[in-house]
C-alpha atoms as a PDB file:
ATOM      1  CA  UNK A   1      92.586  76.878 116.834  1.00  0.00           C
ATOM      2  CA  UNK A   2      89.286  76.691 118.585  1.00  0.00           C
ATOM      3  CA  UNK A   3      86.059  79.570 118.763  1.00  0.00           C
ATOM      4  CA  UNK A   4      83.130  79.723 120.899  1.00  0.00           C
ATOM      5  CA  UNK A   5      80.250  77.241 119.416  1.00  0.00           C
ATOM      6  CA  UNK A   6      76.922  77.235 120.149  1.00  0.00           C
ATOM      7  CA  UNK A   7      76.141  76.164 123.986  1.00  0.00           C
ATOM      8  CA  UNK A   8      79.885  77.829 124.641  1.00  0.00           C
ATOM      9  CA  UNK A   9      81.258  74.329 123.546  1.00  0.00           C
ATOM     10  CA  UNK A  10      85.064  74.721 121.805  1.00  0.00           C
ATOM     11  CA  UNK A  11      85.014  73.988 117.860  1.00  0.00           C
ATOM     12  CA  UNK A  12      88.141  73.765 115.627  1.00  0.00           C
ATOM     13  CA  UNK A  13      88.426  76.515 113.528  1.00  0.00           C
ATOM     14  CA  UNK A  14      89.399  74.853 109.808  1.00  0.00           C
ATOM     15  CA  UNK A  15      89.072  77.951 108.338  1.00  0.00           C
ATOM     16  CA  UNK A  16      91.570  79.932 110.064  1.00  0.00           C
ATOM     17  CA  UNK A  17      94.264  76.634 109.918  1.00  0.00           C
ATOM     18  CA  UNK A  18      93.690  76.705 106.158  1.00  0.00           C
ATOM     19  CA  UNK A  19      94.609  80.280 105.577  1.00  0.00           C
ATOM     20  CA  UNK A  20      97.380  79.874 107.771  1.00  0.00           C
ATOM     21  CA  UNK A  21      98.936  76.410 106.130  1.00  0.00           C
ATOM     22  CA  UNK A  22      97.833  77.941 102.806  1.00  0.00           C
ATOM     23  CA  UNK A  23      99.984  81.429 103.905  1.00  0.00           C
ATOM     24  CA  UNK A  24     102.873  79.242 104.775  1.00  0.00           C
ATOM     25  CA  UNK A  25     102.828  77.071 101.798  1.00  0.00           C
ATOM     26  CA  UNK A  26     102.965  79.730  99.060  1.00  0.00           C
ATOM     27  CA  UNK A  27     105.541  81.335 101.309  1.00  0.00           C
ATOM     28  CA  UNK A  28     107.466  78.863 100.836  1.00  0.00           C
ATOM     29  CA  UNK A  29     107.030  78.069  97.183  1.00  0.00           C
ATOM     30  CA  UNK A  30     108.404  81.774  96.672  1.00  0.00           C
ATOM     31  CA  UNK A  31     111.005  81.300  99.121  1.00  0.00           C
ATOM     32  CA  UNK A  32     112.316  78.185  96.867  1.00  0.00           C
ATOM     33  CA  UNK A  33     111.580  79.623  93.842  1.00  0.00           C
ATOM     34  CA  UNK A  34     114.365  82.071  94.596  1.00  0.00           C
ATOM     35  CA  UNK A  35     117.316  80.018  93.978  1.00  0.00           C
ATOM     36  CA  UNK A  36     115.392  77.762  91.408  1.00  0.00           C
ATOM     37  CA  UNK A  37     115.553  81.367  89.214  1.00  0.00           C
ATOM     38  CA  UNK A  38     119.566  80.783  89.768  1.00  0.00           C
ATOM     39  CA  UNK A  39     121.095  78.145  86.906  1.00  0.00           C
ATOM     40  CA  UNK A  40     124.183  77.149  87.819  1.00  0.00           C
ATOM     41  CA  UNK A  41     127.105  78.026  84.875  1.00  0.00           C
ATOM     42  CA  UNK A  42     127.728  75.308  82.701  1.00  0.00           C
ATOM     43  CA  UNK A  43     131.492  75.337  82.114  1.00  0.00           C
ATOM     44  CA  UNK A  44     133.208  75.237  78.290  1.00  0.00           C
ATOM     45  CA  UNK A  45     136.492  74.233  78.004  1.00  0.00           C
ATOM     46  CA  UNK A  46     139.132  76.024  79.875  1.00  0.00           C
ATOM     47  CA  UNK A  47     136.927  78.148  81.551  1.00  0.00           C
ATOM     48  CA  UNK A  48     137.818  78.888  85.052  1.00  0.00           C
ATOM     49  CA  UNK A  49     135.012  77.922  87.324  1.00  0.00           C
ATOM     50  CA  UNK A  50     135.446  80.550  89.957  1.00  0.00           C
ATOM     51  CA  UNK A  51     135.155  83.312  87.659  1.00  0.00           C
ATOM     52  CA  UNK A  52     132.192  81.763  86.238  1.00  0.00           C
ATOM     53  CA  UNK A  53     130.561  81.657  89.619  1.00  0.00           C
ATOM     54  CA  UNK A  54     131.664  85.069  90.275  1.00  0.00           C
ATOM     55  CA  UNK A  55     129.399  86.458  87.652  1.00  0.00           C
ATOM     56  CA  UNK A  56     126.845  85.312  89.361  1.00  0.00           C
ATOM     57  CA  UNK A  57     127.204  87.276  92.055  1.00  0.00           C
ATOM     58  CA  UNK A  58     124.453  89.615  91.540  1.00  0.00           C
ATOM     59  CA  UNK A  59     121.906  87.037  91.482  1.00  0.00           C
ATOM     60  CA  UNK A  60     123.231  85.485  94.676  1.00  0.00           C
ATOM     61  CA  UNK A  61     122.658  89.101  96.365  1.00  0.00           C
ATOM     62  CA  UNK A  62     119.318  89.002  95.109  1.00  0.00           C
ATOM     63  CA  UNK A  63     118.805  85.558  96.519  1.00  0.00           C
ATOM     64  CA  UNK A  64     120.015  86.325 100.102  1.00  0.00           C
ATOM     65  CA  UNK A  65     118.545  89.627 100.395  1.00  0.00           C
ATOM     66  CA  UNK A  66     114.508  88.486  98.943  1.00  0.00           C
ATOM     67  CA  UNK A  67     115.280  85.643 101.626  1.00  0.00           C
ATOM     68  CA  UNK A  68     115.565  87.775 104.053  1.00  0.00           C
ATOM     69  CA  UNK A  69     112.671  90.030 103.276  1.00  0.00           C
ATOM     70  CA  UNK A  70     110.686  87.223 102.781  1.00  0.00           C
ATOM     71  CA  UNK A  71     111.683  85.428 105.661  1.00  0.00           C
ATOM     72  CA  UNK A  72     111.360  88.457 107.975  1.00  0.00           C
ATOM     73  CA  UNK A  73     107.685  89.530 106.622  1.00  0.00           C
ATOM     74  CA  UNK A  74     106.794  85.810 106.941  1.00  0.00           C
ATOM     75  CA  UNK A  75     108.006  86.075 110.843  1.00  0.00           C
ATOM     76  CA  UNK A  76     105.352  89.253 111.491  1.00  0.00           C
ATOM     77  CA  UNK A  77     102.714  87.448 109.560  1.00  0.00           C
ATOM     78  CA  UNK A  78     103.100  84.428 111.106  1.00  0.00           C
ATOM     79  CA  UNK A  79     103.366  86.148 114.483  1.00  0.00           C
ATOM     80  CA  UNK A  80      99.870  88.115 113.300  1.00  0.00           C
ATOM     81  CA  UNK A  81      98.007  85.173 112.699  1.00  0.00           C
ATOM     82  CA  UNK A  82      98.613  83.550 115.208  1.00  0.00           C
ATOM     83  CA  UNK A  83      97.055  86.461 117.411  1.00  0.00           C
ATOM     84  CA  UNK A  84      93.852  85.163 116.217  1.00  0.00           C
ATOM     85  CA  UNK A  85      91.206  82.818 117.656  1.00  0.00           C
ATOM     86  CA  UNK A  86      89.095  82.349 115.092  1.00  0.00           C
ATOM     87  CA  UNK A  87      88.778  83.072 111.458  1.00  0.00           C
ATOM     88  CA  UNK A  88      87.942  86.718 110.385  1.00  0.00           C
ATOM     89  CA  UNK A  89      86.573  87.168 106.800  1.00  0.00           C
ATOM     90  CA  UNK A  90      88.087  91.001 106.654  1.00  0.00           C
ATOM     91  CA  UNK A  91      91.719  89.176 106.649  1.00  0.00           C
ATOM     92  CA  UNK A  92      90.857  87.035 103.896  1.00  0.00           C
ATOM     93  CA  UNK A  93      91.138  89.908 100.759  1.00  0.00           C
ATOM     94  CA  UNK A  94      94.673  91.397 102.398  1.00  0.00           C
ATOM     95  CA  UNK A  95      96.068  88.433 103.092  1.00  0.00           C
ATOM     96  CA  UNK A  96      95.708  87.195  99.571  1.00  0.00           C
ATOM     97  CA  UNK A  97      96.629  90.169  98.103  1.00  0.00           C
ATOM     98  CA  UNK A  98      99.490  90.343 100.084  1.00  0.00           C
ATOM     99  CA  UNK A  99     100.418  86.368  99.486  1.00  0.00           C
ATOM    100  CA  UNK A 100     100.107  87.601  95.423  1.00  0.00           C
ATOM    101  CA  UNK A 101     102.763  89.701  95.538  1.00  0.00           C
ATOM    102  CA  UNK A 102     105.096  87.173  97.838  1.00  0.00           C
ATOM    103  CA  UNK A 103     104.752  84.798  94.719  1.00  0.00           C
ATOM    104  CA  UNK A 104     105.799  87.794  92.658  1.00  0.00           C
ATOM    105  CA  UNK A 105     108.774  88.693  94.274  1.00  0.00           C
ATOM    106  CA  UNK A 106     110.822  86.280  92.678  1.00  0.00           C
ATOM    107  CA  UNK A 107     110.830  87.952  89.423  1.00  0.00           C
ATOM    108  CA  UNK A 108     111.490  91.152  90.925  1.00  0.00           C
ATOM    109  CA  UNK A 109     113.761  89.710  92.347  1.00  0.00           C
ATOM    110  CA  UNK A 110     115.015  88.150  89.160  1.00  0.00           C
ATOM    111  CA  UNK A 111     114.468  91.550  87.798  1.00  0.00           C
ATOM    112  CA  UNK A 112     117.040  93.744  89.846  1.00  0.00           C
ATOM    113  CA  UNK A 113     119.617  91.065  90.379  1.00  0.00           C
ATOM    114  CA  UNK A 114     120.245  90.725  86.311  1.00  0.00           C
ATOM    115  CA  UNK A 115     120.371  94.808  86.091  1.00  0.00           C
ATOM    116  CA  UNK A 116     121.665  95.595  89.681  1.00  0.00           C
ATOM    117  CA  UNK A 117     122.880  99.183  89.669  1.00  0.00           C
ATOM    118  CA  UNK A 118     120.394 100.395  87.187  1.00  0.00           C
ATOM    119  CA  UNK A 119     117.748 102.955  87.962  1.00  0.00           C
ATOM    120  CA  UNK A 120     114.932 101.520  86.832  1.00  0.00           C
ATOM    121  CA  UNK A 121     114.962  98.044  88.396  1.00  0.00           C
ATOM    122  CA  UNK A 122     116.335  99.218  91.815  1.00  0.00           C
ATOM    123  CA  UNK A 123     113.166 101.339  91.724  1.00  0.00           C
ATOM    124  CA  UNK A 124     111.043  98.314  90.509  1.00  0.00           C
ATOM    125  CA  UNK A 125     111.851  96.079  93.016  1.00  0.00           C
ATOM    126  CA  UNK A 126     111.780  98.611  96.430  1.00  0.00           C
ATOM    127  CA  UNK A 127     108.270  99.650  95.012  1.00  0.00           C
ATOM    128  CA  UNK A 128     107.104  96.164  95.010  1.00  0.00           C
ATOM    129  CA  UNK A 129     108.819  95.674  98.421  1.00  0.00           C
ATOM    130  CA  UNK A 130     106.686  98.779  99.391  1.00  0.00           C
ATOM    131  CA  UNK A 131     103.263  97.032  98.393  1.00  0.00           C
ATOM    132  CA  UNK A 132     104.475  94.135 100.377  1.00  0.00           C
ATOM    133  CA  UNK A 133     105.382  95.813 103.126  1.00  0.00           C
ATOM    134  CA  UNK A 134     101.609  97.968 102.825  1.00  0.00           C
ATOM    135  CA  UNK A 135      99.449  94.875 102.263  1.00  0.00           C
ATOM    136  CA  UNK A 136     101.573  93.210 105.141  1.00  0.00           C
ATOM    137  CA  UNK A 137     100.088  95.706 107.692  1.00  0.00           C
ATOM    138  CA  UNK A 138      97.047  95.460 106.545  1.00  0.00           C
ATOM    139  CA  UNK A 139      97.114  91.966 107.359  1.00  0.00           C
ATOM    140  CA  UNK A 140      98.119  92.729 110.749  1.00  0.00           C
ATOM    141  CA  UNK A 141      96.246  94.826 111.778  1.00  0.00           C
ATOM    142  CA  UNK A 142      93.065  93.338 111.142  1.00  0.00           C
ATOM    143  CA  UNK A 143      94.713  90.419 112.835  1.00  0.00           C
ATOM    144  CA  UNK A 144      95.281  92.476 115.429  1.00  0.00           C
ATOM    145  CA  UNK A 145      92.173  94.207 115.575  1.00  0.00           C
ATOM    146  CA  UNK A 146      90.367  90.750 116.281  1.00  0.00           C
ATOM    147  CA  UNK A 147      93.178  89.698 119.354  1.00  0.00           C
ATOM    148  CA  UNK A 148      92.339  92.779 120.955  1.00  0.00           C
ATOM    149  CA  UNK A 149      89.518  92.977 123.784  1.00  0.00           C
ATOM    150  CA  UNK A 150      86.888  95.560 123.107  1.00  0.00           C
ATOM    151  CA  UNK A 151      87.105  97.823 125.933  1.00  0.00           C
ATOM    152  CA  UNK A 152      90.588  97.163 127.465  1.00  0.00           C
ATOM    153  CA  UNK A 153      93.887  98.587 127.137  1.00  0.00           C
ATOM    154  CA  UNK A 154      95.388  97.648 123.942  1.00  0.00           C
ATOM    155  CA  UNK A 155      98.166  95.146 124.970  1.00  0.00           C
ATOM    156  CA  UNK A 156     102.284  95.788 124.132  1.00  0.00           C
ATOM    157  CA  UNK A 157     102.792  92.991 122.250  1.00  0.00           C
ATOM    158  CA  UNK A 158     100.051  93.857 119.543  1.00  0.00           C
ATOM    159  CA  UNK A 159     101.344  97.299 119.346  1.00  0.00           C
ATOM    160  CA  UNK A 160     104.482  96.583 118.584  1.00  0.00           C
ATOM    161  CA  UNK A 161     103.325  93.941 116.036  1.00  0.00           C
ATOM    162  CA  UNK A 162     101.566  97.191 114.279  1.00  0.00           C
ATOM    163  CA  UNK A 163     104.328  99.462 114.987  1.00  0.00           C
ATOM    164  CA  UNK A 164     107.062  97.393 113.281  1.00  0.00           C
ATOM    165  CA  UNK A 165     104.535  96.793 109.748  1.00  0.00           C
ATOM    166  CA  UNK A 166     104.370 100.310 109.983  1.00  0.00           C
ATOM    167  CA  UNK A 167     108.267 100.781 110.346  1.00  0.00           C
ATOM    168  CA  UNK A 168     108.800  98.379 107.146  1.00  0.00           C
ATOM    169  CA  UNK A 169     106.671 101.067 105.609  1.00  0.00           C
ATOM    170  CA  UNK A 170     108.589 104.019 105.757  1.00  0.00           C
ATOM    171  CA  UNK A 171     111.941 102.057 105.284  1.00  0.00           C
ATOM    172  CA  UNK A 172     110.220 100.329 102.174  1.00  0.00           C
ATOM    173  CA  UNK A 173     109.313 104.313 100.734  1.00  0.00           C
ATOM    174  CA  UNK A 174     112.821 105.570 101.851  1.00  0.00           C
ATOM    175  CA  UNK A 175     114.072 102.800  99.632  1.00  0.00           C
ATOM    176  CA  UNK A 176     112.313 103.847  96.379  1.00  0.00           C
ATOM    177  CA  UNK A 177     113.622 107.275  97.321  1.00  0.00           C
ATOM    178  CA  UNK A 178     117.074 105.851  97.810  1.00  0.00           C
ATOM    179  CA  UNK A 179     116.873 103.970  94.095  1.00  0.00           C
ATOM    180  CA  UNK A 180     116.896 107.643  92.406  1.00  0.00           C
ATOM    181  CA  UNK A 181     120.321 108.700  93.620  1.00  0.00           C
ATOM    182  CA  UNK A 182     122.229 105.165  94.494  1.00  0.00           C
ATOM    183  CA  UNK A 183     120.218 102.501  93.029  1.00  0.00           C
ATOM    184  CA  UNK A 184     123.095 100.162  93.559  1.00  0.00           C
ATOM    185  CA  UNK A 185     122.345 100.063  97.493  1.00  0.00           C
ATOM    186  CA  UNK A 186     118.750 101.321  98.355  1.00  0.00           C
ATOM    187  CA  UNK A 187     118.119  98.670  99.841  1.00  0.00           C
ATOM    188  CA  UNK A 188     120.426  99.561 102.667  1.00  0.00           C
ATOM    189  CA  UNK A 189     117.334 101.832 103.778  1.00  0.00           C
ATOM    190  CA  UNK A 190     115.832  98.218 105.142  1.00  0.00           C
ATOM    191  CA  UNK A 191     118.962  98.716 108.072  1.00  0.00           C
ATOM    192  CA  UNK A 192     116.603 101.872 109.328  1.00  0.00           C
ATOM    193  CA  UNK A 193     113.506  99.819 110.191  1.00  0.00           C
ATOM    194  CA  UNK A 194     114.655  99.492 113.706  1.00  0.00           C
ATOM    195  CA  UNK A 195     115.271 103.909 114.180  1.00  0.00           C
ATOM    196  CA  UNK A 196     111.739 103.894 112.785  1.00  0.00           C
ATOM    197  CA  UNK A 197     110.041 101.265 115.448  1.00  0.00           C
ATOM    198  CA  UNK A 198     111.862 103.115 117.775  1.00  0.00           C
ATOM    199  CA  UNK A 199     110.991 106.396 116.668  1.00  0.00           C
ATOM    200  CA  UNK A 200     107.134 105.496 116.365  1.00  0.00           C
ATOM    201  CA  UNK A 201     107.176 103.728 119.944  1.00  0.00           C
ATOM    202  CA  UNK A 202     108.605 107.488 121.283  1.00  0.00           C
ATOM    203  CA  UNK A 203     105.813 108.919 119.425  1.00  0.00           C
ATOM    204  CA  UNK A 204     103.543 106.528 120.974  1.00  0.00           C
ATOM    205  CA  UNK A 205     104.851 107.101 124.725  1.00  0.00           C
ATOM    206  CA  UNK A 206     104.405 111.017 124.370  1.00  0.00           C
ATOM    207  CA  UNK A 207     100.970 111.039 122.806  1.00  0.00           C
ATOM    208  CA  UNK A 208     100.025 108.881 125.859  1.00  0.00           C
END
């Protein structure tokens, strides 16, 4: 990463590598911490091992879907930063805040997968998801906000960037909506996220 330095000479920007290796690092300490939450059954006499794993179950659907979500917001924030070309102070409070509640995930996570079907956790988790998602697009678009030219068109690529935080958004909400009346599956509202891009890109076509 490299900004303009005095005389117009090229410097490395350390700043902006160190939020971004720092981003990726506790991203991926939550990401492992995910299956580290999982203990694998320990077996008493007789006991039949498949059945044993089966009751696990839950927490393996907990696993693979916080993977995903992880995984996914880590792909836009990734994609975000590296917009940039130099580091921008106004990222630094967001993107903390939004790397806090990455590391938190795991024990809502932990949370809903021991008590999937209930009310209460379903609800739990798809509001944190909801912060996430929120603090996410803050991130972006101040990251976005510093890619784009003053004065010129604002480019495709960092609109859809914006557009698709915001579509995590409302599928995030419609979730916690969801957990009211079928906890058990709220989370299926995540499937929508495309209708909404989709639907704010339409928006976005007619207003210009």
């Amino acid at each position: 990463m490299s900004a303009g330095g005095k005389n117009g000479t090229a410097v490395n920007d350390h700043r902006l590598e160190r939020l971004i290796f720092f981003s990726d690092a506790v991203i991926a300490i939550a990401i492992t911490l995910l299956i580290i939450e999982i203990h694998p059954p320990h077996l008493q006499a007789g006991q039949n091992a498949w059945h044993a794993l089966a009751e696990l179950g839950p927490e393996f659907f907990g696993f693979a879907l916080s993977f995903a979500v992880i995984g996914r917001f880590w792909v836009g924030h990734h994609s975000a930063l590296g917009t940039m070309t130099a580091y921008d102070p106004r990222v630094l409070v967001p993107n903390m805040a939004f790397l806090m509640v990455i590391a938190f995930m795991p024990f809502a996570t932990g949370f809903l997968s021991l008590n999937l079907g209930e009310e209460v956790p379903a609800i739990f988790y798809n509001v944190t998801l909801t912060a996430l998602a929120v603090l996410n697009a803050w991130v972006i678009f101040v990251a976005t906000d510093q890619a784009h030219e003053k004065g010129t068109p604002f480019p495709p690529h960092l609109r859809d960037l914006r557009a698709r935080a915001l579509s995590v958004i409302i599928a995030s909400l419609l979730a916690v909506a969801l957990a009211f009346v079928i906890p058990a599956i709220s989370q299926i509202a995540l499937f929508t996220i495309p209708l909404w891009r989709a639907l704010l890109a339409r928006l976005r076509s007619v207003a210009t």
